[in-house]
PDB file of N, CA and C in Angstrom:
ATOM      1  N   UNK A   1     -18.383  19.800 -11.954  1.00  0.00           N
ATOM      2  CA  UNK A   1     -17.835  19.763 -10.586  1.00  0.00           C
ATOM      3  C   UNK A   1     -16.525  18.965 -10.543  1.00  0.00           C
ATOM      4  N   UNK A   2     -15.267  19.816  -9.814  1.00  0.00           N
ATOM      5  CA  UNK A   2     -14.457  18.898  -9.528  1.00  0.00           C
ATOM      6  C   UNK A   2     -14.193  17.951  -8.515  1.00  0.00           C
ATOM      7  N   UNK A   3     -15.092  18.395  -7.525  1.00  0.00           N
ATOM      8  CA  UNK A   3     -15.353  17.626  -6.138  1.00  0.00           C
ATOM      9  C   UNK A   3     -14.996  15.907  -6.659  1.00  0.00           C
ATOM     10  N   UNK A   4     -16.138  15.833  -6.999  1.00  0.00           N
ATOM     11  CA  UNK A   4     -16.050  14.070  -7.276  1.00  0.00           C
ATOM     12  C   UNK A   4     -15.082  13.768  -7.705  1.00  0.00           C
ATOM     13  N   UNK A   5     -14.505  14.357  -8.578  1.00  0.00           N
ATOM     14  CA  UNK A   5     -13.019  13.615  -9.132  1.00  0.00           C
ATOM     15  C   UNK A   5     -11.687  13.540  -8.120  1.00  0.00           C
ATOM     16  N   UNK A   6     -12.193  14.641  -7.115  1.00  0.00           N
ATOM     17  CA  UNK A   6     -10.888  14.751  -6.315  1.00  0.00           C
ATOM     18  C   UNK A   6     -10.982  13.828  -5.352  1.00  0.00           C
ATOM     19  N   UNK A   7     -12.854  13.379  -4.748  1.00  0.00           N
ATOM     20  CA  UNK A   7     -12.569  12.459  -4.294  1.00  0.00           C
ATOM     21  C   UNK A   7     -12.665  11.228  -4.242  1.00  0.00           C
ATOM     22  N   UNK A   8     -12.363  10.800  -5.582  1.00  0.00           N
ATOM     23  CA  UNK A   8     -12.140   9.206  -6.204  1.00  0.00           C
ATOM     24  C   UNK A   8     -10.576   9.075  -6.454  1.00  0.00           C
ATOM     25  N   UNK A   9      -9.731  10.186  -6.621  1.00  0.00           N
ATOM     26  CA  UNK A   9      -8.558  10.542  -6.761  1.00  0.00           C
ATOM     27  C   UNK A   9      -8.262   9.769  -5.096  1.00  0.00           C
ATOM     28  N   UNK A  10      -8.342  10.380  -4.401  1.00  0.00           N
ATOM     29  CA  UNK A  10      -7.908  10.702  -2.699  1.00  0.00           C
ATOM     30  C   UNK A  10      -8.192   9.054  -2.273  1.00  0.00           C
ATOM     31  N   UNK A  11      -9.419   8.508  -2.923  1.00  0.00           N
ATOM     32  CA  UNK A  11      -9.792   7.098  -2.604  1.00  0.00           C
ATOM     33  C   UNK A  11      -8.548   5.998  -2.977  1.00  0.00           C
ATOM     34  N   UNK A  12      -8.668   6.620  -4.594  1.00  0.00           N
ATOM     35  CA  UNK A  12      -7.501   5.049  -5.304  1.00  0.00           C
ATOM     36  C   UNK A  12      -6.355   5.789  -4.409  1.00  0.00           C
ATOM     37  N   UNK A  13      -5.720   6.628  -4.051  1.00  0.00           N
ATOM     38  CA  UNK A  13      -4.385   6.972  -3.678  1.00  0.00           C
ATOM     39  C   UNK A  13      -4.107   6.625  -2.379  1.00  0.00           C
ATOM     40  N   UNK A  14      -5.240   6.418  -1.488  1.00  0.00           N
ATOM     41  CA  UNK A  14      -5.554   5.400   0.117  1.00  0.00           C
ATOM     42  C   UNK A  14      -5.371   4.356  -0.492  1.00  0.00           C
ATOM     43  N   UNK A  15      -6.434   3.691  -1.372  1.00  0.00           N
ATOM     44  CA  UNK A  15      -6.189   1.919  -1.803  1.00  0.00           C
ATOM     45  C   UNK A  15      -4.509   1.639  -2.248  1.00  0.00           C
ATOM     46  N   UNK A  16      -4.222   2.733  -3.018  1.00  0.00           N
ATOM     47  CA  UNK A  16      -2.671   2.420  -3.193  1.00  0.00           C
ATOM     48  C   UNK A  16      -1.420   2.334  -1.914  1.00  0.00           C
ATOM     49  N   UNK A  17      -1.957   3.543  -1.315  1.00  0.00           N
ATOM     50  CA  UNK A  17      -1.289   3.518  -0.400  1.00  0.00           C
ATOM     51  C   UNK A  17      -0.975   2.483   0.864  1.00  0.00           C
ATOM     52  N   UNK A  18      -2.477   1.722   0.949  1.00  0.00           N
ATOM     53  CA  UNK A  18      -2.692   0.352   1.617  1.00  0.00           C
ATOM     54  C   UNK A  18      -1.684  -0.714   0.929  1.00  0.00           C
ATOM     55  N   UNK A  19      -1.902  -0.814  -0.560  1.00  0.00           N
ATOM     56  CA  UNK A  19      -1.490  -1.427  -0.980  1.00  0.00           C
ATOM     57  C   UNK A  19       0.606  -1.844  -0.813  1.00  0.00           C
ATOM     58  N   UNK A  20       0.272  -0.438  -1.169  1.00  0.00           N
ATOM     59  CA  UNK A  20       2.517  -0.499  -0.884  1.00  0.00           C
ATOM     60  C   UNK A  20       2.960  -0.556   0.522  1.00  0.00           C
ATOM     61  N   UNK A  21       2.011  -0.608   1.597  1.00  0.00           N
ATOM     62  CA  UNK A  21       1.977  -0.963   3.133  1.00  0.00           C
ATOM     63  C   UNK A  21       1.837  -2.337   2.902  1.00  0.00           C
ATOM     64  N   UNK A  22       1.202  -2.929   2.405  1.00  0.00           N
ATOM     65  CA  UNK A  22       0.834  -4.916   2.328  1.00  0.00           C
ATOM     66  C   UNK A  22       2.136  -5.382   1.722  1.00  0.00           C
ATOM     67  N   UNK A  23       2.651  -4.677   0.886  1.00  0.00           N
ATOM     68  CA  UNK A  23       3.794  -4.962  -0.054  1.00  0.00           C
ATOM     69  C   UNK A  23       4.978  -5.192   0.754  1.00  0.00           C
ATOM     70  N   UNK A  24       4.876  -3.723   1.163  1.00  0.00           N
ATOM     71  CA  UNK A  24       6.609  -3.679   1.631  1.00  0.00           C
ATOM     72  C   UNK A  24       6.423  -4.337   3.404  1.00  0.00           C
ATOM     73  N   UNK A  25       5.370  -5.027   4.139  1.00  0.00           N
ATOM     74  CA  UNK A  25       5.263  -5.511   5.375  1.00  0.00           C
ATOM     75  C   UNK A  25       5.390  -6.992   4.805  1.00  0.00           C
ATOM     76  N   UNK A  26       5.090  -7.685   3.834  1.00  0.00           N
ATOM     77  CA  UNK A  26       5.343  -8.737   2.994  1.00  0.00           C
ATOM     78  C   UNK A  26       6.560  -8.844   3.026  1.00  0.00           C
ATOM     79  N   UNK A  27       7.573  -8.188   2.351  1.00  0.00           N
ATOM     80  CA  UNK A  27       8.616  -8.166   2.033  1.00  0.00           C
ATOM     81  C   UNK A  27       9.651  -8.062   3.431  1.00  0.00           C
ATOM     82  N   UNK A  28       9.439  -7.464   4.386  1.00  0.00           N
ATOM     83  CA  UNK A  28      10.598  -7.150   5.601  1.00  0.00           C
ATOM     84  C   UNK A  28       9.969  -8.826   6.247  1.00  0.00           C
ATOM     85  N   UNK A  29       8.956  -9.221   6.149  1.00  0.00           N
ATOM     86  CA  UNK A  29       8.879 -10.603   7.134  1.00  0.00           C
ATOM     87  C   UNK A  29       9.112 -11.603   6.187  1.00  0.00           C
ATOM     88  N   UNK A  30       9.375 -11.605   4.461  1.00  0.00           N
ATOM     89  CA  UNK A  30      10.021 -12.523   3.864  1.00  0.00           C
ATOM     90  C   UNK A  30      11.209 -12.122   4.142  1.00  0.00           C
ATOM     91  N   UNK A  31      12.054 -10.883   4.376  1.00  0.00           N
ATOM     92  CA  UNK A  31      13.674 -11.284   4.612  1.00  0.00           C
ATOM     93  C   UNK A  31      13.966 -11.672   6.006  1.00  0.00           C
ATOM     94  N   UNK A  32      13.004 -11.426   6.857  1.00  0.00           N
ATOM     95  CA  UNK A  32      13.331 -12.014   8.342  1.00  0.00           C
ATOM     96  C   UNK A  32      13.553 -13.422   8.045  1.00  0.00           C
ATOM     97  N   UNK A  33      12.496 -14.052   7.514  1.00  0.00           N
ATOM     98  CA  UNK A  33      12.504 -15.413   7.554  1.00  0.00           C
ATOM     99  C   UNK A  33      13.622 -16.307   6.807  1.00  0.00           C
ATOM    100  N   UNK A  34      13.996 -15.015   5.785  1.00  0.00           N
ATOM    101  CA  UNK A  34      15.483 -15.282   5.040  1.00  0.00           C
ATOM    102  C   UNK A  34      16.475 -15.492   6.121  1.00  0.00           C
ATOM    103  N   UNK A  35      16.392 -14.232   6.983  1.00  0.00           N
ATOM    104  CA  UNK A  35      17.566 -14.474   7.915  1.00  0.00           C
ATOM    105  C   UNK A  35      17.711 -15.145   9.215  1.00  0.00           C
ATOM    106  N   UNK A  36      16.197 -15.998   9.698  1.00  0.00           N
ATOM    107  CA  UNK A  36      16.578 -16.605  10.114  1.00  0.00           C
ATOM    108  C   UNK A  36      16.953 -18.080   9.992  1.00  0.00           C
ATOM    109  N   UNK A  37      16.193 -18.478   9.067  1.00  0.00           N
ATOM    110  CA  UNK A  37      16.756 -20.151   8.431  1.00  0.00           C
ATOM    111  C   UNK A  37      18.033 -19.845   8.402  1.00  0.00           C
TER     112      UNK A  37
END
């Protein structure tokens, strides 16, 4: 069956996708804070 693989695929590619959302919302409120000091 390919079922299962597609959806452990679809899972890590949400966790990733969370992930580069935490990243890059990290990153725009470290340069705010750059620009405002």
């Amino acid at each position: 069956m390919i079922l299962p693989m597609l959806l452990q695929s679809n899972e890590r590619s949400k966790v990733e996708f969370r992930h580069n959302n935490e990243r890059a919302l990290s990153y725009f409120t470290k340069d705010d804070k750059k620009k405002s000091s």
